[in-house]
N, C-alpha and C. Protein backbone atom coordinates (compact mmCIF):
# COMPACT_ATOMS: atom_id res chain seq x y z
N UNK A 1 11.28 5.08 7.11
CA UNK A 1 10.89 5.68 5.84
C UNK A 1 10.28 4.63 4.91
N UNK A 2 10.76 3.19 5.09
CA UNK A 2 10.20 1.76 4.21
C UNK A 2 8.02 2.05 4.60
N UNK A 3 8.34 2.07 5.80
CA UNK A 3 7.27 1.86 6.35
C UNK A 3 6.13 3.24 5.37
N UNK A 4 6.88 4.73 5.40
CA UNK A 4 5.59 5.46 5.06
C UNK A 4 5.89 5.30 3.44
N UNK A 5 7.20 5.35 2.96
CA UNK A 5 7.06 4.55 1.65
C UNK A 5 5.48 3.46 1.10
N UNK A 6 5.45 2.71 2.03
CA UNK A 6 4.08 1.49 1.92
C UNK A 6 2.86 2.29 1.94
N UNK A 7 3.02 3.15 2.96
CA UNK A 7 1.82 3.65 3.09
C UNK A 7 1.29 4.63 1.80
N UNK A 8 2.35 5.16 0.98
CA UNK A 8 1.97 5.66 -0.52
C UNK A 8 1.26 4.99 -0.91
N UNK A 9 1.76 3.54 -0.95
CA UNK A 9 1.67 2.54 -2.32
C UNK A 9 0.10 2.29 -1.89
N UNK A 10 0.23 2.21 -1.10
CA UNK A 10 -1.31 2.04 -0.18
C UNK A 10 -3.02 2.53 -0.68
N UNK A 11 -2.31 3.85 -0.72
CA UNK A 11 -3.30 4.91 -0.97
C UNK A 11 -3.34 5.36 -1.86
N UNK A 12 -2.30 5.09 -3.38
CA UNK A 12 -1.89 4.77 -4.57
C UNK A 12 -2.97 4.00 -5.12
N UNK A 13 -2.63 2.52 -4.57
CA UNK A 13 -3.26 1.86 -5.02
C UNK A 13 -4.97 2.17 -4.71
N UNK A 14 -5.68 2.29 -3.77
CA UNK A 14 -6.65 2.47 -3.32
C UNK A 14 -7.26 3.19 -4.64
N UNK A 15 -7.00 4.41 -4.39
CA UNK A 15 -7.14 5.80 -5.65
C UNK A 15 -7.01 5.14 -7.23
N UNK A 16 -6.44 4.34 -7.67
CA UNK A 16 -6.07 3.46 -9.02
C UNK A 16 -7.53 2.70 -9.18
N UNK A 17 -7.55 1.92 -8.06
CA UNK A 17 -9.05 0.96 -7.83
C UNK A 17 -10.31 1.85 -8.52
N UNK A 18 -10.59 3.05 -7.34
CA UNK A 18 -11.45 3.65 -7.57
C UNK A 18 -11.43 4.31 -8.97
N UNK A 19 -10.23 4.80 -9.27
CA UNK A 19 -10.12 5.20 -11.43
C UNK A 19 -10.70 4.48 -12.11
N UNK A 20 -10.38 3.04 -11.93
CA UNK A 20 -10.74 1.92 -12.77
C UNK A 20 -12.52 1.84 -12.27
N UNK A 21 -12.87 1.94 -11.21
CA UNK A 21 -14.32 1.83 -11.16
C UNK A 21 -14.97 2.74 -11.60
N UNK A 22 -14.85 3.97 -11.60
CA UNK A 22 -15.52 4.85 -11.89
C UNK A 22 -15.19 5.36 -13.74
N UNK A 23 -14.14 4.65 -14.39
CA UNK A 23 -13.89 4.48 -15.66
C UNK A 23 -15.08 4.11 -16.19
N UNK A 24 -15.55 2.98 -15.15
CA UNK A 24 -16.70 1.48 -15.82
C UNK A 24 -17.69 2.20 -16.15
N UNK A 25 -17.99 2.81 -14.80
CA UNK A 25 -19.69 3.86 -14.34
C UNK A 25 -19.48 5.12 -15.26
N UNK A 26 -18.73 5.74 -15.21
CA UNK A 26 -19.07 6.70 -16.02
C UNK A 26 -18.34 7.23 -17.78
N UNK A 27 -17.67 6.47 -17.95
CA UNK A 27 -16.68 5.85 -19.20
C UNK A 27 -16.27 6.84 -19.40
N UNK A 28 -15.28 7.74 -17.97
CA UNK A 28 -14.39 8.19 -18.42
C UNK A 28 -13.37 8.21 -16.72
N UNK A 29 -11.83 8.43 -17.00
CA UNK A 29 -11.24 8.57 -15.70
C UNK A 29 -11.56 9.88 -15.32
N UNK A 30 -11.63 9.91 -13.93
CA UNK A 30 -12.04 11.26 -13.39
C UNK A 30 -10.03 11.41 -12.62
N UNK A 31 -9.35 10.50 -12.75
CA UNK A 31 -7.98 10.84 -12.11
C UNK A 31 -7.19 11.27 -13.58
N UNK A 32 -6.75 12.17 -13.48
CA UNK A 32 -5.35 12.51 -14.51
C UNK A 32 -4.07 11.94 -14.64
N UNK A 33 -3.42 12.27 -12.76
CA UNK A 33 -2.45 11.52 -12.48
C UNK A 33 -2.04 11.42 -11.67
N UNK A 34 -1.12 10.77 -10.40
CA UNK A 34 -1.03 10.04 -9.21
C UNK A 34 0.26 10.26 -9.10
N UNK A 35 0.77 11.76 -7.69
CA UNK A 35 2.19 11.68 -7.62
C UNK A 35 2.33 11.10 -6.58
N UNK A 36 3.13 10.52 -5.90
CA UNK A 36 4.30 11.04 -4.53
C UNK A 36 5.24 11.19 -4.19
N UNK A 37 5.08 11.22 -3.19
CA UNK A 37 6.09 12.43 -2.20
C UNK A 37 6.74 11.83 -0.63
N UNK A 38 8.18 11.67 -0.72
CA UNK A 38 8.40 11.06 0.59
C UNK A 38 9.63 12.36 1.05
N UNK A 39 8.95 12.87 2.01
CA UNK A 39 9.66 13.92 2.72
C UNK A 39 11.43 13.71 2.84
N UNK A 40 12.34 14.41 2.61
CA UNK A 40 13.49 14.26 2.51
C UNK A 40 14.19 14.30 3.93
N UNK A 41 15.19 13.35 4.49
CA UNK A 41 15.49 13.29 6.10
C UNK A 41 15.93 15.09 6.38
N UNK A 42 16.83 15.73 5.71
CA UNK A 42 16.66 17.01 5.63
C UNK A 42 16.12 18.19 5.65
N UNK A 43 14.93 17.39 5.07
CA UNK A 43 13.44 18.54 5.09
C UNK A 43 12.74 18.29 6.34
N UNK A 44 12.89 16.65 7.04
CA UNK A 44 12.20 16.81 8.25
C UNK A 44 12.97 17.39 9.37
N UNK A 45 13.97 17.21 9.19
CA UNK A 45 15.00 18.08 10.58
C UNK A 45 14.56 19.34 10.90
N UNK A 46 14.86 20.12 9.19
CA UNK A 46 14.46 21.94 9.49
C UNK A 46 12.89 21.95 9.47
N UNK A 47 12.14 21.05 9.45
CA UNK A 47 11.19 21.15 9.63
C UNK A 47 10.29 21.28 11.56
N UNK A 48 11.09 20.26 12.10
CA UNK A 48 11.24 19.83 12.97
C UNK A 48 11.88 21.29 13.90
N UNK A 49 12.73 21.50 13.69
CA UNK A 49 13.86 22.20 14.12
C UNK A 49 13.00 23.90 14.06
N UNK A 50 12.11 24.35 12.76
CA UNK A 50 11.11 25.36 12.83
C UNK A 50 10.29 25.36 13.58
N UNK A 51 9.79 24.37 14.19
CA UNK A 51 8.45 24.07 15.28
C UNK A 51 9.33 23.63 16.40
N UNK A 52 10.52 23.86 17.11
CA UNK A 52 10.87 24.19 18.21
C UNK A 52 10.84 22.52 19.02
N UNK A 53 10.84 21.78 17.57
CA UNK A 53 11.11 20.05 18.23
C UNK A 53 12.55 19.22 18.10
N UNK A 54 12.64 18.52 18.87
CA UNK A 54 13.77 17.69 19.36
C UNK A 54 13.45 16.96 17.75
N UNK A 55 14.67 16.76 16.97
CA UNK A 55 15.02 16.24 16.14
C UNK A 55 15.06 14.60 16.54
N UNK A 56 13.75 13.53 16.68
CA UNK A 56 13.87 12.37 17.17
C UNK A 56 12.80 11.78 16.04
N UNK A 57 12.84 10.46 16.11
CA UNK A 57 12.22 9.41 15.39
C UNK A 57 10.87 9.69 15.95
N UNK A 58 10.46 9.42 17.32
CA UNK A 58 9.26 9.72 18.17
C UNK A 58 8.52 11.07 17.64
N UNK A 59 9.13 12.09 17.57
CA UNK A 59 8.88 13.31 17.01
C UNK A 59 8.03 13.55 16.41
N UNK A 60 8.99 12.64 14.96
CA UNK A 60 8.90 12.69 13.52
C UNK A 60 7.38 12.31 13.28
N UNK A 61 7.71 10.59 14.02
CA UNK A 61 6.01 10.22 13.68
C UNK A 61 5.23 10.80 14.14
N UNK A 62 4.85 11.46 15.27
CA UNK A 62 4.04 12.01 16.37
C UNK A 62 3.71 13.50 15.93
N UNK A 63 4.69 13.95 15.15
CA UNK A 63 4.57 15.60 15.58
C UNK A 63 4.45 15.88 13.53
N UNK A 64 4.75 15.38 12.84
CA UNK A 64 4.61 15.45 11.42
C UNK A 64 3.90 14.46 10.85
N UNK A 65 2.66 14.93 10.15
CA UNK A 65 1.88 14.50 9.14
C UNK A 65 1.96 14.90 7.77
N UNK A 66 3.18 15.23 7.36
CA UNK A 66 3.12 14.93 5.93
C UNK A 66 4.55 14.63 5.22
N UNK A 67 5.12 13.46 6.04
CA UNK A 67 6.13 13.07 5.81
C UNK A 67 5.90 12.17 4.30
N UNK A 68 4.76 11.61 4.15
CA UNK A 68 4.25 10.64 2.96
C UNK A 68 3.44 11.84 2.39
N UNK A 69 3.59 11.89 1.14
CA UNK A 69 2.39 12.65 0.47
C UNK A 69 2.04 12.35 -0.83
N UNK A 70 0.29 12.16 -1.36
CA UNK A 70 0.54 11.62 -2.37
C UNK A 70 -0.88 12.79 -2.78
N UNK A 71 -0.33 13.16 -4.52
CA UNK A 71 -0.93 14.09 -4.69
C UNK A 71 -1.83 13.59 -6.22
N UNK A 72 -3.36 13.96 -6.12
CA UNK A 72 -4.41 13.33 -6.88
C UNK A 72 -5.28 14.47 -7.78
N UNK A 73 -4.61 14.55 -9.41
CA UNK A 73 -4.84 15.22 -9.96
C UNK A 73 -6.08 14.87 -10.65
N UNK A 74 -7.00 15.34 -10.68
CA UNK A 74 -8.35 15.11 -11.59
C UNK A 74 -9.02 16.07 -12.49
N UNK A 75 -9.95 15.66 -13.14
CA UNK A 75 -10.23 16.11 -14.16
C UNK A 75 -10.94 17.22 -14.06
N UNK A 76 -12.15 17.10 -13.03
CA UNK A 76 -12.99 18.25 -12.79
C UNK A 76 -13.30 18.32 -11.19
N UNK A 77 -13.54 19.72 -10.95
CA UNK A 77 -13.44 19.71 -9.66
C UNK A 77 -14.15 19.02 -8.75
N UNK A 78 -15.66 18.82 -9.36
CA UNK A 78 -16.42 17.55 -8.75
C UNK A 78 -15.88 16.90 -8.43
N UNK A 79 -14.96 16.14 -9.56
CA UNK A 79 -13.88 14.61 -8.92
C UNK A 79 -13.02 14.79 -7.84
N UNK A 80 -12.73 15.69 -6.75
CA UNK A 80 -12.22 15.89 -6.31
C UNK A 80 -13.09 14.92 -5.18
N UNK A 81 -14.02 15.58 -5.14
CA UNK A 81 -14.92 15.68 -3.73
C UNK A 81 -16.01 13.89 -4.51
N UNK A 82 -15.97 13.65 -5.38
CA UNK A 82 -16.24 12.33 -5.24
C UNK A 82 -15.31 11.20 -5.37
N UNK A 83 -13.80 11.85 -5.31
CA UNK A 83 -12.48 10.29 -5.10
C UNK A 83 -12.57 10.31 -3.43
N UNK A 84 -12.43 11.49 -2.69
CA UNK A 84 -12.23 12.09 -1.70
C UNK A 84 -13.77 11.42 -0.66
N UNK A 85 -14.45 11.59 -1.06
CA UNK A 85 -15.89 10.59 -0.09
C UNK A 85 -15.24 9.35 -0.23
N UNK A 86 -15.31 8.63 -1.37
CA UNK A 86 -14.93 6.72 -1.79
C UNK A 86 -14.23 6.54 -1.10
N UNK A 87 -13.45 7.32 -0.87
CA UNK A 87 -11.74 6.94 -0.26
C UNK A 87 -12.08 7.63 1.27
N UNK A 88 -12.70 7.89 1.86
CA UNK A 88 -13.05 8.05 3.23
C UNK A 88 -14.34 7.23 3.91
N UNK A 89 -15.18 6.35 2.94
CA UNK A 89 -15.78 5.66 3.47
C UNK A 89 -15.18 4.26 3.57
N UNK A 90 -14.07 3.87 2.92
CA UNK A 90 -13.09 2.53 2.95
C UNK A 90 -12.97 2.28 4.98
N UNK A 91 -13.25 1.22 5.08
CA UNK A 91 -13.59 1.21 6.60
C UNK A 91 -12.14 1.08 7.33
N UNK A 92 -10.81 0.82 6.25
CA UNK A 92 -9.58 0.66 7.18
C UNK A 92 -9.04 1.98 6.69
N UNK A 93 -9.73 3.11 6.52
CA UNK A 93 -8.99 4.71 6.28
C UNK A 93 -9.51 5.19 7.40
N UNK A 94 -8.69 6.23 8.25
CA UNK A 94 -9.39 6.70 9.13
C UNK A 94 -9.03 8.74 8.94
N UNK A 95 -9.46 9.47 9.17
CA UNK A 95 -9.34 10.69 9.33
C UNK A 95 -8.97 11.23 10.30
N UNK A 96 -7.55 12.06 9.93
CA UNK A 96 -7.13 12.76 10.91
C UNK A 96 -7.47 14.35 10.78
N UNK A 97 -7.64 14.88 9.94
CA UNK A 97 -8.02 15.92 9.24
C UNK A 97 -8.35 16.71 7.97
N UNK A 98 -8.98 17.71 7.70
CA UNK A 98 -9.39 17.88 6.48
C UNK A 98 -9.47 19.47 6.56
N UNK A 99 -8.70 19.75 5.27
CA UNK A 99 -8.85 21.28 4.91
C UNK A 99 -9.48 21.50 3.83
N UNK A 100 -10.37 22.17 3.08
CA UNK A 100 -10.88 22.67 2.11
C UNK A 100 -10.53 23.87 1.58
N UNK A 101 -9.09 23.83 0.80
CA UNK A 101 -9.02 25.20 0.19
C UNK A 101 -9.53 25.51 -1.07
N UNK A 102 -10.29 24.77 -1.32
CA UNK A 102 -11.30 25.34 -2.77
C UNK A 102 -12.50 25.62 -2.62
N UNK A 103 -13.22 25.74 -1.31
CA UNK A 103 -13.98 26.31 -0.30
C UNK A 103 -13.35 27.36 -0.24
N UNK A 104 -12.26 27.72 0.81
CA UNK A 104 -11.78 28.83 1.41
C UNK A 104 -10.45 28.86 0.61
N UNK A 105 -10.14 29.35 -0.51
CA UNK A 105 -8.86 29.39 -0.72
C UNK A 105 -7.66 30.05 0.21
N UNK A 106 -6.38 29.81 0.45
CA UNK A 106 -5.58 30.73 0.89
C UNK A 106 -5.22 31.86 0.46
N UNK A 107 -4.92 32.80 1.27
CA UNK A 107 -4.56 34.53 0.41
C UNK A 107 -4.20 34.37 -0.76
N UNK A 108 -3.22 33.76 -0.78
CA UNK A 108 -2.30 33.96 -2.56
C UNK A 108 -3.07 33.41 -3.87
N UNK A 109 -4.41 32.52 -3.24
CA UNK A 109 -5.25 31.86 -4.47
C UNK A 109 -4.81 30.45 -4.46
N UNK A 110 -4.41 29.69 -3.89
CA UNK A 110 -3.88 28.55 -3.79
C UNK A 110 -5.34 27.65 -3.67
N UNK A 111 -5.44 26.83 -4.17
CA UNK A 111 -7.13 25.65 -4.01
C UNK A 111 -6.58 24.63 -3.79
N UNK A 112 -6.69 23.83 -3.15
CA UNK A 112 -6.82 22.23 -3.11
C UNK A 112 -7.58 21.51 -1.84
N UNK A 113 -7.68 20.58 -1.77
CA UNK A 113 -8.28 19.61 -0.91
C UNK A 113 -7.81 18.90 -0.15
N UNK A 114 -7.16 19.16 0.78
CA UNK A 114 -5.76 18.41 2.12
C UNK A 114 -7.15 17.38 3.01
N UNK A 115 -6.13 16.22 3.26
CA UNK A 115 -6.68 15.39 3.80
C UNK A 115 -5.23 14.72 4.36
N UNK A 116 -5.51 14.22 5.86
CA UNK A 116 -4.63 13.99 6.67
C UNK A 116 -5.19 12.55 6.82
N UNK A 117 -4.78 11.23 6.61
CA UNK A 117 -5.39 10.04 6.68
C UNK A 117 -4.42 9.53 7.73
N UNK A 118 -5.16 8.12 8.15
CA UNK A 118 -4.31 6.88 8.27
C UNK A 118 -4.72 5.69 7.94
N UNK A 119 -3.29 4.98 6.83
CA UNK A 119 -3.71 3.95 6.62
C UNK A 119 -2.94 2.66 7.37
N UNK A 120 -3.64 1.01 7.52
CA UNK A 120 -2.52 0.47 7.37
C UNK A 120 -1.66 -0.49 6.75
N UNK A 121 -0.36 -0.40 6.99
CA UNK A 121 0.30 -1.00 6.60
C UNK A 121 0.46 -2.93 7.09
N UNK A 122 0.62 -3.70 6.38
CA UNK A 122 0.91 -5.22 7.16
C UNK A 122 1.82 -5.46 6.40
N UNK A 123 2.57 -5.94 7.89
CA UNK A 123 4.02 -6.50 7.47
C UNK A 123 4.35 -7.71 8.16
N UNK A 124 5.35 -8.48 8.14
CA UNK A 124 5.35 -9.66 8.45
C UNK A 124 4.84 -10.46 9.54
N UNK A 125 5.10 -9.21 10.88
CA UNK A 125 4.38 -9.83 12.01
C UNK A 125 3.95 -8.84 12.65
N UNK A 126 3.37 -7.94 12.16
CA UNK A 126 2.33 -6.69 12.75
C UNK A 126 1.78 -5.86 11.46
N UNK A 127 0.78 -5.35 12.38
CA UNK A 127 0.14 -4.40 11.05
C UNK A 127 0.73 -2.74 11.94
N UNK A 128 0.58 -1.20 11.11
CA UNK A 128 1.08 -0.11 11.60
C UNK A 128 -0.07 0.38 11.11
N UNK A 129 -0.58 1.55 11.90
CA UNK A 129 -1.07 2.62 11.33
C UNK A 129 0.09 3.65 10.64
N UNK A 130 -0.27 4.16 9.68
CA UNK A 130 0.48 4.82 8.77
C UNK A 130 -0.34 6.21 8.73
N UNK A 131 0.31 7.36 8.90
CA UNK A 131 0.01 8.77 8.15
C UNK A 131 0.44 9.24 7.12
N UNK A 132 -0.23 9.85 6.30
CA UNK A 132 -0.56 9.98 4.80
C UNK A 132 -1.10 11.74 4.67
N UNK A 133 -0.46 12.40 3.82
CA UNK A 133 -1.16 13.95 3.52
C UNK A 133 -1.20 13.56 2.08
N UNK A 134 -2.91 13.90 1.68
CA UNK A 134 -3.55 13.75 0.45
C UNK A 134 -4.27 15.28 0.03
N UNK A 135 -3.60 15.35 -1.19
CA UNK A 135 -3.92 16.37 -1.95
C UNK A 135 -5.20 16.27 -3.20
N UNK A 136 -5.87 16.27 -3.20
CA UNK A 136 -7.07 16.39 -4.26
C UNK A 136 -6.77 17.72 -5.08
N UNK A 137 -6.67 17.66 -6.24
CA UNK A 137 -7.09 19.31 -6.97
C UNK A 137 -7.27 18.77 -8.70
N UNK A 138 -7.63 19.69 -9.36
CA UNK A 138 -7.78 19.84 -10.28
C UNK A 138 -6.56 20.07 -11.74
N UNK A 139 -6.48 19.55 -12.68
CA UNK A 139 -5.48 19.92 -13.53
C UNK A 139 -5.28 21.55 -14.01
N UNK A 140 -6.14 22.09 -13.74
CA UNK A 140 -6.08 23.90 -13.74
C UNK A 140 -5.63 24.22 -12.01
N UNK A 141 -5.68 23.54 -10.92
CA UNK A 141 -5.39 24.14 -9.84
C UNK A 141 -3.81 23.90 -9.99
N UNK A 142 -3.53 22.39 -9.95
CA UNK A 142 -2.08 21.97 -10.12
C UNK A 142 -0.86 22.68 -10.93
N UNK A 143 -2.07 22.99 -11.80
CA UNK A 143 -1.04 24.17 -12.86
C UNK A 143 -0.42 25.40 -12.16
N UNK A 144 -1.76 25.94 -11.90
CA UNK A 144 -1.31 27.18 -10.72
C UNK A 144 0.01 27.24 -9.77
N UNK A 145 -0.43 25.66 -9.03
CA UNK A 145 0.46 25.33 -7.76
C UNK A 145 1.69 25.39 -8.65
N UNK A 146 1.88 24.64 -9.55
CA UNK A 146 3.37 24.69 -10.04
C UNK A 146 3.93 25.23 -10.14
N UNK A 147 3.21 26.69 -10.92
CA UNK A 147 3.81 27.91 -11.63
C UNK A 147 4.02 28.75 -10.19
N UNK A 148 3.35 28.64 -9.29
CA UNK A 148 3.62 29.22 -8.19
C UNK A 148 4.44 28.91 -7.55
N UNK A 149 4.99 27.78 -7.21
CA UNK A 149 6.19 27.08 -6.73
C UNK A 149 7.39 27.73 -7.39
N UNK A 150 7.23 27.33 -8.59
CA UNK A 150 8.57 27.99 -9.27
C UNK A 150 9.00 29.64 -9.23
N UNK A 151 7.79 30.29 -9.40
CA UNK A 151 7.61 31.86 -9.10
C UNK A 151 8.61 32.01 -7.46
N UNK A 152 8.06 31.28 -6.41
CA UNK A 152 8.08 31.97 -5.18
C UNK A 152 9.51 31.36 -4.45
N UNK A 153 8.98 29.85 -4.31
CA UNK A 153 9.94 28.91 -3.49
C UNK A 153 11.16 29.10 -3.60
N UNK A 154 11.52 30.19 -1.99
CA UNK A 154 13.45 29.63 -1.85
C UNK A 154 13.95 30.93 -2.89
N UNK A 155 13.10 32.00 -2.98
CA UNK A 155 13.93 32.79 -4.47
C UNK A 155 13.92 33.85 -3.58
N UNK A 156 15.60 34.33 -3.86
CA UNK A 156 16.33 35.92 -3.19
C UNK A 156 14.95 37.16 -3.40
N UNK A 157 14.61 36.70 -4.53
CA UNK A 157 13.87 38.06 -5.12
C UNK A 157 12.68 38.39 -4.12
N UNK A 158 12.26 39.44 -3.56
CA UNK A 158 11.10 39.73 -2.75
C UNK A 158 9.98 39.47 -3.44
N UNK A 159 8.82 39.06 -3.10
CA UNK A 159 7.70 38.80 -4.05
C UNK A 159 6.99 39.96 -3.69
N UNK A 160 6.73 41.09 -4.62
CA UNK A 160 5.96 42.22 -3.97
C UNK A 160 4.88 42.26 -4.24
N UNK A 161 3.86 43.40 -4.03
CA UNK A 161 2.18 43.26 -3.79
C UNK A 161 1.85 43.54 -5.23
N UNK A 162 2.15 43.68 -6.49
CA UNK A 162 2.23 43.56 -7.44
C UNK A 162 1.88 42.22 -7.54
N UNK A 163 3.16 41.87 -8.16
CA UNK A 163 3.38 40.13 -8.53
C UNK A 163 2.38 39.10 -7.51
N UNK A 164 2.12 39.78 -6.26
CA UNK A 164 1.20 38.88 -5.16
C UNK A 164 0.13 39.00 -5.92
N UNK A 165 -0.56 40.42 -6.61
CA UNK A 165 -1.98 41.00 -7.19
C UNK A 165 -2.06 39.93 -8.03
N UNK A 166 -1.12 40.00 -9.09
CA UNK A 166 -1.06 39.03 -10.57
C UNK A 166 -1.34 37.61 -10.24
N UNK A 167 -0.73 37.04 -9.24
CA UNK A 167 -0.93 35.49 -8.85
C UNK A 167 -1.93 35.43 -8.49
N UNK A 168 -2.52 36.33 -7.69
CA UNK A 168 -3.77 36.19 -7.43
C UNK A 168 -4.77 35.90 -8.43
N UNK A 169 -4.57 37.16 -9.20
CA UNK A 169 -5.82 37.00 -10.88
C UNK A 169 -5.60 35.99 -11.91
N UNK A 170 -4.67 35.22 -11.31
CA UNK A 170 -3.92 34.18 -12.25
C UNK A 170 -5.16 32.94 -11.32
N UNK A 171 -4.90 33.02 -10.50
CA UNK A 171 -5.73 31.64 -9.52
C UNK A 171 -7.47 31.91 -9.31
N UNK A 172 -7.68 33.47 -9.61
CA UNK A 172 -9.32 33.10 -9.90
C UNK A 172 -9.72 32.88 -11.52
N UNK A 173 -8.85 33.19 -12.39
CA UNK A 173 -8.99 32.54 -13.86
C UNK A 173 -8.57 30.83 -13.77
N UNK A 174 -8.29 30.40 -13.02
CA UNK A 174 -7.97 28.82 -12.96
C UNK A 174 -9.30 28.47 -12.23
N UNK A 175 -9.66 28.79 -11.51
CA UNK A 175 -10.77 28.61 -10.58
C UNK A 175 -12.40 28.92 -11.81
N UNK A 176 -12.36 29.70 -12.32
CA UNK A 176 -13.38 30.34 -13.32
C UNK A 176 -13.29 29.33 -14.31
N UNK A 177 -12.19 28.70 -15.17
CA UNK A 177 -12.42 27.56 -15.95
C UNK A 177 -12.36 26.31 -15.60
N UNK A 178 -12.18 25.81 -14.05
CA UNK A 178 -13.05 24.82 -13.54
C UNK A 178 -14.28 24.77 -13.49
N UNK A 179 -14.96 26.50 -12.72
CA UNK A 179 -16.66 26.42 -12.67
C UNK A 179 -16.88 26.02 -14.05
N UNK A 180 -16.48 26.65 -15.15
CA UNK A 180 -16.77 26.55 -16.97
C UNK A 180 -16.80 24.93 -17.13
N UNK A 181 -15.84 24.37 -16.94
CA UNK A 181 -15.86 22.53 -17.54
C UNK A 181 -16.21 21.94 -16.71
N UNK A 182 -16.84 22.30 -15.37
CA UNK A 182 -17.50 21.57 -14.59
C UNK A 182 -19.26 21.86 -15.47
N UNK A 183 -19.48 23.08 -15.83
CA UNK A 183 -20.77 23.22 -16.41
C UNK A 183 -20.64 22.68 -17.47
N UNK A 184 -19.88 22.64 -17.99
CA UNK A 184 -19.88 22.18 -19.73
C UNK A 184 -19.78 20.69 -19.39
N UNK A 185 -19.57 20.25 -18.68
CA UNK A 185 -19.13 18.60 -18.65
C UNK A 185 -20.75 17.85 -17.98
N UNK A 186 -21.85 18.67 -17.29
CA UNK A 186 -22.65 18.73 -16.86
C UNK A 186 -23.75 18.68 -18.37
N UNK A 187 -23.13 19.64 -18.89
CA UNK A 187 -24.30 19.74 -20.44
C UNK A 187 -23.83 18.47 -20.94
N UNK A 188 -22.44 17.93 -21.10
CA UNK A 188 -22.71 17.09 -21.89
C UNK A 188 -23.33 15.61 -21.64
N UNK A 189 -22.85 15.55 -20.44
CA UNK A 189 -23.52 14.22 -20.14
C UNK A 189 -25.11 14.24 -20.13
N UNK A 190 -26.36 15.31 -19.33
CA UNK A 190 -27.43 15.49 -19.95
C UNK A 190 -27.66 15.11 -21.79
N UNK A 191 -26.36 15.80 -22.46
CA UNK A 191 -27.21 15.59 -23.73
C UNK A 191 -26.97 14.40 -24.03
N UNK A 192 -25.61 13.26 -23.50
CA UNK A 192 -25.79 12.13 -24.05
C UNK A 192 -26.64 11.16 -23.07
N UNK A 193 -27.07 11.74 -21.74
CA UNK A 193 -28.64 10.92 -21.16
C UNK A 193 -29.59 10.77 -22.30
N UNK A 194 -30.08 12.06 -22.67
CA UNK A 194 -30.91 12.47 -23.39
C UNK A 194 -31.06 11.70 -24.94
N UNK A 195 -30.16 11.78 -25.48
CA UNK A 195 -29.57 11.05 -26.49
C UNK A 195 -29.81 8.98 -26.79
N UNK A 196 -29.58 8.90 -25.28
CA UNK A 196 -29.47 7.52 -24.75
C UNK A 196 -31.40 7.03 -24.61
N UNK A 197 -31.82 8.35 -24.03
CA UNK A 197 -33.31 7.72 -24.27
C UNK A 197 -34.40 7.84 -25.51
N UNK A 198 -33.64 8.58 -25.85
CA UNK A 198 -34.35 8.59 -26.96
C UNK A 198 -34.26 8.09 -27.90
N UNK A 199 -33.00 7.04 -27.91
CA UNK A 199 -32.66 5.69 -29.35
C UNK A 199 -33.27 5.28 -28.42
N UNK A 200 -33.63 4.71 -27.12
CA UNK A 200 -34.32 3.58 -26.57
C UNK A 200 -35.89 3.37 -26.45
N UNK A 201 -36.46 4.51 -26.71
CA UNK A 201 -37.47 5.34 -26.71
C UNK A 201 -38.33 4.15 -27.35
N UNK A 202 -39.49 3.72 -27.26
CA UNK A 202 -40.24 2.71 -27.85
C UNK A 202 -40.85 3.37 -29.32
N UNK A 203 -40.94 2.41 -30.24
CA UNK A 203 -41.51 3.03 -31.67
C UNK A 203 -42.88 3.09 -31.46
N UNK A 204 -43.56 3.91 -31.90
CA UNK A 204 -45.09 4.33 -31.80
C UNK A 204 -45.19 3.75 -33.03
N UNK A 205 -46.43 2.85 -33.11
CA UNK A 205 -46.98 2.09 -34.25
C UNK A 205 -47.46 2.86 -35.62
């Protein structure tokens, strides 16, 4: 667990780098905020134990990819898909897979951006490849996810086709004021291009 522990800090750090660069370039952070997530020995057993696997160390690493998870909240949905390139052209990240649910959302309205990496780790007298599940989404998707978590996860109560309808119209109004501040964030930088050339603009005699 030390080991995928590192591999957070890893891809933590990586994602921090790129904040700070893209702070410079475009003078503003496109990251909000930077969780993770280290799977609980409990959660991997019944996890394990649901997919019909031998509860082993070998398993664990081999048969589960999202024992490490680190989740990357940003500002606009663009930033999703430009932390998400930076951080896949780094030549010691490699790809194990990639889902696009803000492309294809899932039934219930759920969006985000899953990415299955490996990074590695060096330690005193070897280096490891490390697996990593990376979440990209938006501060209006994350919201969703939350309120949905708390709504659904682990609760006696049946969730019926009602309350399924409502979550639903709840996650294309989160989705609708991303398209909105992705356009509005689009006008503004045009007007301060615009702005920018035209104090620079040469004086006509």
């Amino acid at each position: 667990m030390a080991y995928y522990q590192c591999a957070m800090m890893e891809i933590e750090t990586k994602f921090n780098v790129l904040n700070e660069e893209f702070s410079l370039q475009y003078d503003r952070n496109p990251i909000s905020n930077i969780k993770t997530r280290l799977k609980k020995p409990l959660s991997i057993r019944d996890k394990l134990l649901r997919q019909g696997l031998p509860v082993t160390l070998s398993t664990m690493v081999e048969g589960l990819q999202d024992v490490a998870g680190v989740r990357v909240v940003c500002a606009f949905q663009s930033d999703v898909y430009l932390l998400a390139e930076a951080l896949l052209k780094q030549d010691d990240i490699t790809l194990i897979s990639r889902k696009d649910y803000i492309e294809n959302p899932k039934p219930n309205g759920y969006r985000s951006l899953h990415l299955i990496v490996a990074v590695p780790i060096f330690l005193a007298h070897e280096k490891r490849m490390m697996k990593v599940e990376i979440q990209l989404r938006t501060i209006a998707m994350d919201s969703w996810a939350s309120l949905e978590h708390q709504l659904c996860y682990k609760k006696s109560v049946d969730f019926n086709e009602a309350m399924a309808a409502e979550l639903l119209y709840c996650a294309g109004l989160s989705r609708e004021l991303d398209l909105r501040m992705d356009s509005l964030r689009n006008l503004v930088q045009n007007e301060a291009v615009s702005a920018e050339l035209w104090a620079n603009a040469p004086t006509l005699p």
